[in-house]
Structures are given as C-alpha cells and as structure tokens.
Protein backbone atom coordinates (compact mmCIF):
# COMPACT_ATOMS: atom_id res chain seq x y z
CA UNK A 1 -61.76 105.43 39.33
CA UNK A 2 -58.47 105.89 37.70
CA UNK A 3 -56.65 106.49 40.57
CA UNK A 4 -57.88 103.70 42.49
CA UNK A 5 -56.73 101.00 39.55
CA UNK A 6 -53.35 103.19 39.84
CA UNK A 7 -53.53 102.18 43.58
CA UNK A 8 -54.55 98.70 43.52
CA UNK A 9 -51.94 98.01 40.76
CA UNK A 10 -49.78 99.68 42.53
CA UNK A 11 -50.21 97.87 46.04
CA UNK A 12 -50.01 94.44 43.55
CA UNK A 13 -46.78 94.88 43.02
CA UNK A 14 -45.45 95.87 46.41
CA UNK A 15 -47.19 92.44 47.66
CA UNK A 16 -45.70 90.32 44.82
CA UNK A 17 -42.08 91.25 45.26
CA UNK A 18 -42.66 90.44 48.78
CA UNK A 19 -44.56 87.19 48.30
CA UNK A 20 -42.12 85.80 45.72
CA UNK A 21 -39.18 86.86 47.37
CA UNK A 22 -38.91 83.82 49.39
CA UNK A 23 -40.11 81.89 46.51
CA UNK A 24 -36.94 82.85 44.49
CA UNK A 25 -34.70 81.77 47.49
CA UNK A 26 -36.20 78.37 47.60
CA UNK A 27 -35.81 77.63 43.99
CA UNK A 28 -32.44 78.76 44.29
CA UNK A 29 -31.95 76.07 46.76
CA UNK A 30 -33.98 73.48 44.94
CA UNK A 31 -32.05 73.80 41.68
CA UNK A 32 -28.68 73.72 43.59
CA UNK A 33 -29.54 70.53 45.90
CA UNK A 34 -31.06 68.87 42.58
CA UNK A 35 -27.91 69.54 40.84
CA UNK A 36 -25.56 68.19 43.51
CA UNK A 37 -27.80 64.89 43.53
CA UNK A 38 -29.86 65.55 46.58
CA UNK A 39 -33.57 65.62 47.08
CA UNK A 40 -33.51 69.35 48.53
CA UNK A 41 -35.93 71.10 50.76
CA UNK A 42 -39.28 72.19 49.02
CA UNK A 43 -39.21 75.54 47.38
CA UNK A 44 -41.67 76.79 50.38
CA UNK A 45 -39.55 76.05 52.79
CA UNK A 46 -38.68 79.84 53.49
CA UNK A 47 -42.16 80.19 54.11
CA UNK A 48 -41.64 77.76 56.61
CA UNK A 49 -38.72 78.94 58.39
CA UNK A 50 -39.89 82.53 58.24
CA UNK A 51 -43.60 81.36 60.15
CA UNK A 52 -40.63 79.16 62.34
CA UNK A 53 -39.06 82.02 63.71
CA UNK A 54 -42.04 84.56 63.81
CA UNK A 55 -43.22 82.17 66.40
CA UNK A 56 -39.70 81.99 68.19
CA UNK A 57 -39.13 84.22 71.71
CA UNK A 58 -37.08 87.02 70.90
CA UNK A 59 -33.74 86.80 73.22
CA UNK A 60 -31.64 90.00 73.48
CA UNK A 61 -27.73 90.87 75.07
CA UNK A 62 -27.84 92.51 78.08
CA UNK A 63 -25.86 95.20 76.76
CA UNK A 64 -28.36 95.87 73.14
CA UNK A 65 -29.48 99.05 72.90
CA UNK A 66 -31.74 100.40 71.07
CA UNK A 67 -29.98 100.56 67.86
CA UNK A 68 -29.67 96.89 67.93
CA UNK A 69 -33.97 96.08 68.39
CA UNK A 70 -34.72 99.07 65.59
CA UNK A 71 -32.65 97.70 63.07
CA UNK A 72 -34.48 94.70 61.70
CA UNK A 73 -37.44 96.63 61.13
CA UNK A 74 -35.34 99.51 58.76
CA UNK A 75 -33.43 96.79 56.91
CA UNK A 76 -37.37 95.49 55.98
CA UNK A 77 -38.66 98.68 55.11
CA UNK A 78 -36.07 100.13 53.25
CA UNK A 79 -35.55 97.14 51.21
CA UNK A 80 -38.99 96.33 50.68
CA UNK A 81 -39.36 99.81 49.42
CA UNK A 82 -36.10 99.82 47.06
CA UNK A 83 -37.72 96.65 46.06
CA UNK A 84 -41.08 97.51 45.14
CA UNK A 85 -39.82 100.56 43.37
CA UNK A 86 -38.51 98.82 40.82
CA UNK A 87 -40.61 98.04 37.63
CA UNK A 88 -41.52 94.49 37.52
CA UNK A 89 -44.63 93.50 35.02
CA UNK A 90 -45.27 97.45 34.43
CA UNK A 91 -43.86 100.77 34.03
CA UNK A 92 -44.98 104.03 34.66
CA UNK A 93 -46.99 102.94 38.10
CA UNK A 94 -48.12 105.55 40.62
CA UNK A 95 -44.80 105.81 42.25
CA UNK A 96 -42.79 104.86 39.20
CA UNK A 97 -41.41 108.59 39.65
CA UNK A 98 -39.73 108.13 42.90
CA UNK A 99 -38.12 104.60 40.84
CA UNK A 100 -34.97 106.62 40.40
CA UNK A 101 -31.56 104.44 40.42
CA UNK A 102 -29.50 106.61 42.52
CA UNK A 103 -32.71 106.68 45.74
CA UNK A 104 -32.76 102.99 45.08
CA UNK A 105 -29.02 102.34 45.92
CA UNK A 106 -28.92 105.20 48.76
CA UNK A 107 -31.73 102.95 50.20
CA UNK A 108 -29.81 99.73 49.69
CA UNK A 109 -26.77 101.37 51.14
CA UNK A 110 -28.62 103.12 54.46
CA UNK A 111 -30.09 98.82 55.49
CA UNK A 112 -26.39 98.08 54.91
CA UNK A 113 -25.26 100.96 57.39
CA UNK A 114 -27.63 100.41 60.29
CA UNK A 115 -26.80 96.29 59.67
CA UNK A 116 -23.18 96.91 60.14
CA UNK A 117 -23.64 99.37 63.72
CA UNK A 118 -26.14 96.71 64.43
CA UNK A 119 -23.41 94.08 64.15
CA UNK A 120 -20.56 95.94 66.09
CA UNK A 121 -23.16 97.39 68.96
CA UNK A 122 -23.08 93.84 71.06
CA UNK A 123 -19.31 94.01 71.28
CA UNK A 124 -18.82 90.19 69.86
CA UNK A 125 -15.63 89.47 67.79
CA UNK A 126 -18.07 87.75 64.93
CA UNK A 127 -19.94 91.36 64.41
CA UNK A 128 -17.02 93.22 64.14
CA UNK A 129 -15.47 91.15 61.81
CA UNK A 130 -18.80 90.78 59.77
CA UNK A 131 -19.20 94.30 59.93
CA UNK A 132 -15.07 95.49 58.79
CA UNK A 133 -15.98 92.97 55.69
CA UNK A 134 -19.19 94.44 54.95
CA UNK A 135 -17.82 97.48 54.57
CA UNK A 136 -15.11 96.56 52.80
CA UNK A 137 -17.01 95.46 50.28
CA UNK A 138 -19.73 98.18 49.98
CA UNK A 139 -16.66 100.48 49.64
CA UNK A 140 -16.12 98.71 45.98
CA UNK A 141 -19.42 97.53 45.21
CA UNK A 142 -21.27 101.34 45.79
CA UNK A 143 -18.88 102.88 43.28
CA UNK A 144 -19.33 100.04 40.34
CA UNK A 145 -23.03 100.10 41.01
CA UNK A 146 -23.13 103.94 40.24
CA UNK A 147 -20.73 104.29 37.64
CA UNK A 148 -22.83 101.32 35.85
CA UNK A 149 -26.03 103.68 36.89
CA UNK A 150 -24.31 106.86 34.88
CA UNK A 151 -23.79 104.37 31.76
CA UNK A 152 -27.02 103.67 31.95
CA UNK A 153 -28.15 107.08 32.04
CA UNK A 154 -26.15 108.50 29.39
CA UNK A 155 -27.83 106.16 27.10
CA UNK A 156 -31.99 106.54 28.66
CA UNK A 157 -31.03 110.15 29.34
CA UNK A 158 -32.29 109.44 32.43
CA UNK A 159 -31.65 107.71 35.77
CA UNK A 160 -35.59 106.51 35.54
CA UNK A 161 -36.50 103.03 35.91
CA UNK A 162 -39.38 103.35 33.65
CA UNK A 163 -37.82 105.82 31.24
CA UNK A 164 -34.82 103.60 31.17
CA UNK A 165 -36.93 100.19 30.36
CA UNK A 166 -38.84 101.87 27.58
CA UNK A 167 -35.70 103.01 26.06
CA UNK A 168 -34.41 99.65 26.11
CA UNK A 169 -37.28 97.71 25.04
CA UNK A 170 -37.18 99.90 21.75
CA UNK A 171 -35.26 99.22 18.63
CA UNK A 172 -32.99 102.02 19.30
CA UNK A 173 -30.37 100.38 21.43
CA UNK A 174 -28.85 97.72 19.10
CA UNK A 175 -25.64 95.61 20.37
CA UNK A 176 -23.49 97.81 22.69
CA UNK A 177 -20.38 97.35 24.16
CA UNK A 178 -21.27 99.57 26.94
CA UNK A 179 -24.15 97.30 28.08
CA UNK A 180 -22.39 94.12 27.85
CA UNK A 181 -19.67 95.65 30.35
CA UNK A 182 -23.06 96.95 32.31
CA UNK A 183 -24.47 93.87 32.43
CA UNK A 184 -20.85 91.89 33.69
CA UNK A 185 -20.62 94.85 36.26
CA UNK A 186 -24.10 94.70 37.47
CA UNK A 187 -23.47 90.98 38.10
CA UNK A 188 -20.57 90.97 39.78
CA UNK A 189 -21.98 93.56 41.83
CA UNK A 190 -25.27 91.46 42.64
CA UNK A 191 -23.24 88.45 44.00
CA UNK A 192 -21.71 90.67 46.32
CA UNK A 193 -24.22 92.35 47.58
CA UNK A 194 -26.48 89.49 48.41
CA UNK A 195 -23.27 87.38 49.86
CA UNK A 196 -23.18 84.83 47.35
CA UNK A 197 -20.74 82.11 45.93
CA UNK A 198 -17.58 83.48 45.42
CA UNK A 199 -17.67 86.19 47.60
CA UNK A 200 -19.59 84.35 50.51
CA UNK A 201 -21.47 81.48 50.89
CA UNK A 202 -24.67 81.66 52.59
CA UNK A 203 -25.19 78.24 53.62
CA UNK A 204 -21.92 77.78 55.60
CA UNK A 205 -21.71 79.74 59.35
CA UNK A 206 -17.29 79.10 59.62
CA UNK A 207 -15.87 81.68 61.33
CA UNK A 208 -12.93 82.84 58.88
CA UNK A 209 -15.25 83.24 56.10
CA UNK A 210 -18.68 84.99 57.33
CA UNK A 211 -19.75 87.99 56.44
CA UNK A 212 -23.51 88.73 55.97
CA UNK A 213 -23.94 85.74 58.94
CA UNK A 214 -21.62 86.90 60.81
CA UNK A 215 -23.55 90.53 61.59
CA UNK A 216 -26.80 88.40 62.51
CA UNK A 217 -25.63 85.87 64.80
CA UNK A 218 -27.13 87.28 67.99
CA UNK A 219 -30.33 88.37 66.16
CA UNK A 220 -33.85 85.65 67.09
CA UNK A 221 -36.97 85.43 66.24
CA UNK A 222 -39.11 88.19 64.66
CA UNK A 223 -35.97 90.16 64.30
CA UNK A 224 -33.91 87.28 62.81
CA UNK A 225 -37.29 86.69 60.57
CA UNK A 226 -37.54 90.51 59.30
CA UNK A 227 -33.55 90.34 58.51
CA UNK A 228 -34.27 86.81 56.58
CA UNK A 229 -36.70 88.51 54.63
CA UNK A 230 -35.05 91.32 53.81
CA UNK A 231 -31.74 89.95 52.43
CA UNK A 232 -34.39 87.59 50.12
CA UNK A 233 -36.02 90.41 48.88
CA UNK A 234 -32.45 92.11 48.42
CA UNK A 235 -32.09 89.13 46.08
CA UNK A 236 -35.18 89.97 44.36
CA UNK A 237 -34.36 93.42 43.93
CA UNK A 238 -31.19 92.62 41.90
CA UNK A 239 -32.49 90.02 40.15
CA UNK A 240 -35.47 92.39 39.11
CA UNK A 241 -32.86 95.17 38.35
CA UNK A 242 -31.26 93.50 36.00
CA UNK A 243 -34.42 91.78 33.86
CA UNK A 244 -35.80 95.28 33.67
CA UNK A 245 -33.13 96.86 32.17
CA UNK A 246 -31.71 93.88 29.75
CA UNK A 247 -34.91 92.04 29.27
CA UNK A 248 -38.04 94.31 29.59
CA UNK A 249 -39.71 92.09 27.76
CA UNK A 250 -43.47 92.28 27.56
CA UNK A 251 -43.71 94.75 30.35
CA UNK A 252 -46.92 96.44 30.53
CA UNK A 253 -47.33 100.33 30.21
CA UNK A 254 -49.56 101.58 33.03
CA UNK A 255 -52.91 102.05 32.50
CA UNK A 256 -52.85 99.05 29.34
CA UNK A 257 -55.45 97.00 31.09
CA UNK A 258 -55.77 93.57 33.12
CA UNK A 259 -54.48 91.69 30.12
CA UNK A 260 -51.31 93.54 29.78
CA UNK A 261 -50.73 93.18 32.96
CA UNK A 262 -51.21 89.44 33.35
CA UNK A 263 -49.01 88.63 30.02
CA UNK A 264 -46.16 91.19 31.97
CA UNK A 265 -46.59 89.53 35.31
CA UNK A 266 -46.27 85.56 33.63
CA UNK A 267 -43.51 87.03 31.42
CA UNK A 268 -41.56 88.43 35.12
CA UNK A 269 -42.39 84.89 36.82
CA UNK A 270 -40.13 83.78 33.45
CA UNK A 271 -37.37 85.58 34.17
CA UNK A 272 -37.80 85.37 37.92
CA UNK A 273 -37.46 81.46 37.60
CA UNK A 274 -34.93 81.73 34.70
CA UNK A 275 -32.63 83.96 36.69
CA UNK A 276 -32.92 81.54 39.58
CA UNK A 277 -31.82 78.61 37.69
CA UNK A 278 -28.77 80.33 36.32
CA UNK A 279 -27.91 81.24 39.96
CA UNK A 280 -28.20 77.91 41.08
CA UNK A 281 -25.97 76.25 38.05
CA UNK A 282 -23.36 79.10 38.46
CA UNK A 283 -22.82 78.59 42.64
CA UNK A 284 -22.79 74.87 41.57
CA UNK A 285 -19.91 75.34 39.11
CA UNK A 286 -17.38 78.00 41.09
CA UNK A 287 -15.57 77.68 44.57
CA UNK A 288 -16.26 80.76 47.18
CA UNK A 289 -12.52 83.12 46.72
CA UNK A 290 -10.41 83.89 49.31
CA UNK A 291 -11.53 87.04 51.30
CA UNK A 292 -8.61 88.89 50.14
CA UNK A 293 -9.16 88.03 46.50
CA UNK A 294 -12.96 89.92 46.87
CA UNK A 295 -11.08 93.44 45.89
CA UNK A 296 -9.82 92.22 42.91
CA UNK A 297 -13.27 90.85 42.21
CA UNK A 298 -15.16 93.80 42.57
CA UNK A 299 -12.07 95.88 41.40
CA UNK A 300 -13.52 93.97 37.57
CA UNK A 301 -16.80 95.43 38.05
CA UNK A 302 -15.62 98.93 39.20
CA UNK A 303 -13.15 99.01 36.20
CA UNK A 304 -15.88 97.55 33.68
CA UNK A 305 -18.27 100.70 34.81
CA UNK A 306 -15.47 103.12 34.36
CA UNK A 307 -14.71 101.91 30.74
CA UNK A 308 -18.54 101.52 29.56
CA UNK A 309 -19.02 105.49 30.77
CA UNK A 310 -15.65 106.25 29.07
CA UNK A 311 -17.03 104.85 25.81
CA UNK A 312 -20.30 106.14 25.68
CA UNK A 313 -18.21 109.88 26.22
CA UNK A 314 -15.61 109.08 23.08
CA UNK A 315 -18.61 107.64 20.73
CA UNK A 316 -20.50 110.56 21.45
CA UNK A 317 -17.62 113.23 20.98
CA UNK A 318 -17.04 111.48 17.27
C-alpha cells in the first residue's frame, strides 16, 4: 500500500510539471502584454496552440533523415524527465534518488545536442546559424551551471536534490556569499538556456538575431508541438530549480500525508506564479544584447561560480 501512494505521488508530479508548464508560459505572456498596455492572449492560450498544431499535417524536406523526425520526441522525453526529477511540493519521492544535479544537466545538455544536428541536418542557412549560436552558448552556460552545482554541493555535501533542499530549508545555512553569487549565476544561466530577453527574444523570428527559432523553422505539427512543449517545460525546470534550492519553503517530506502535500503543492503554484511575474517585469525593463555581447554575459555567471566554489574552499581551510 505504501508503494502504491509512493507511485501515485510520484506519477502526480510528473503530470503537474507537464500540465503547468504551459501555464507558466502564458502568464509570462499575460504579465508582459499587461505591462506594455495591451490586453494579451489568455494564459491558456498554449494550450491552444499546442491542440493547434497537434492537429496540423506534418510536412518534412525531402532530404530529412531520420535524425531530423526522432528528434522532437528525445527533446520531450528527456526534458520531461529532467523536469519531473526535480523536487517540486515534496522531497524524497520514489525516484528522488536518480534527482541528482549533474544527470539533470547531462539530460538538459543531450535535448540540446540532438536539437542542434537536428537544425544543421536540412542544410538551411537559418539551422546552421541557430545551431553555431546554440553551441556557443552551451559552451559557457554548461560550465557556470556546474561550477554553481559543486558550490552547491560543498555546502549539502551532496549533489541531491532532496538532500540539498532539506539542507537549505534548515537553520543551518544563514546569509552566504556563496549563494547569493549561486543564485546571480543560476539566473543568468536560466535566461540563456531558455532563449530569453537579453540573450534572445522568443517572440521575434529576424534573421540576425535567432537562435532557439532559428533550429525549428522547418519543424510542423506534432513535431513543432513536442519541441513547443519541451522548451516550456525547460522553463519550468529552471524556474523549479531555483525555488527548490533558495525557497524550499513548505515542501513536503515524502510519506507526510495528503495535507502536506496539498500546503507544498499551493506553496509551489506561489512561487511558480511569483517567478513568472518577475520574468515578465524583468524582459519588460531590459533590451535583448548584441549576439557578441552574450560571452561576456555568461562569462559573469561562469566567473560568479568560480568565486562562490573558491570561497567555500578558503572559509573552510580557516
């Protein structure tokens, strides 16, 4: 009986973080068209355009190969799965053990390798381009993200999800240095990854400044639908990264009972729509950078990683 609550709690929260993945997305949108004095689409629009295009024919190059109709479906999966992995209203789930920080970005960074082949294997001048800035940017973004992951760890003693939100939800932390850089690293890292404002602009499909669009131009239908999805639950996934380990606040321990988890999944709806908001004002307030200016960008986060692990080693050896 245990292990079926395990399950079903389990299976909950793999079906939330997809369900309000395109939630987030829309609210994003909401809050940014109500700020710039527009009405907006609804907040279930995503819904709508993902139902839209799960409806739509399919159209292929004649020169797609295999790689190119596979590739949709791994960008879901592994995403989904990075996504679900991490702890949202509860820790220590069923498979809170595979919830290890290093799988989840080598998950994350296998969708963004088949997304860039996918992008170069039609042979269009967009892809390639797409694809060159992709990886351009994963080549800064990969090492901030783990040296921020080895700060982390050094304080949890672990690279654990759960172990690491426990050890931040107790009174042992205190105000840190180390996590303040963590947190302005993490960030920085987030908005590139998901292709935001500065680094790109979703909304906009110009040529010189693409880069997440420009991979996905010749993608339609189901497969344009399952690549929608999985850059929204991408969004999640950071967004979730982040209030677990700097505000695990009134997550549930497994096995605490359907109250626990109720007050933990109301209290991640908070910071879902909280997060969202703050999105929305900051893309609002800053111009998208020049593509050569990205670097620098991400250069910040990869330098504020190096100096919070530096610290942690020089506090300790005092």
């Amino acid at each position: 009986m245990v292990l079926i609550s395990e399950i079903l709690v389990q299976g909950l929260q793999m079906a939330a973080v997809l369900l309000l993945a395109p939630l987030l997305t829309g609210l994003v949108r909401k809050v940014k068209a109500r700020l710039l004095r527009r009405r907006g689409p609804s907040v279930f629009q995503p819904y709508r355009d993902l139902l839209r295009l799960l409806r739509k024919e399919v159209v292929l190059a004649e020169n797609a190969s295999w790689l190119f109709r596979v590739t949709p479906y791994l960008i879901f999966a592994t995403t989904w799965v990075a996504a679900a992995l991490i702890p949202t209203f509860a820790t220590g789930l069923l498979f809170s053990w595979t919830a290890d920080l290093i799988a989840i970005i080598a998950l994350l960074g296998s969708a963004r390798f088949f997304l860039a082949l996918a992008g170069m294997d039609i042979g269009t001048s967009f892809g390639g381009i797409g694809s060159s800035r992709e990886m351009m940017i994963a080549t800064l973004a990969e090492p901030a993200m783990l040296l921020s992951v080895f700060s982390l760890a050094l304080l949890a003693g672990s690279t654990q999800l759960s172990t690491i939100a426990t050890f931040m939800a107790s009174t042992h932390v205190g105000l840190r240095v180390t996590l303040g850089m963590v947190l302005i690293a993490l960030i920085i890292v987030a908005l590139a990854e998901n292709a935001r404002i500065p680094v790109d602009n979703p909304a906009t499909h110009l040529e010189l400044t693409m880069v997440h669009e420009a991979m996905i131009l010749e993608y339609s239908g189901r497969h344009l639908a399952m690549i929608e999805l999985a850059s929204w639950l991408k969004l999640l996934l950071y967004v979730s990264l982040i209030a677990t380990v700097f505000a695990p606040w009134q997550i549930a321990v497994s096995g605490s009972g359907p109250v626990a988890y109720l007050i933990g999944f109301a209290a991640y709806l908070g910071k879902l729509a909280g997060s969202g908001f703050l999105l929305a004002v900051f893309e609002t307030s800053i111009a998208k950078m020049r593509v050569f200016r990205v670097p620098q960008f991400l250069g910040m986060a990869l330098m504020l990683g190096l100096l919070g692990t530096l610290l942690l080693f020089v506090s300790r050896s005092m």
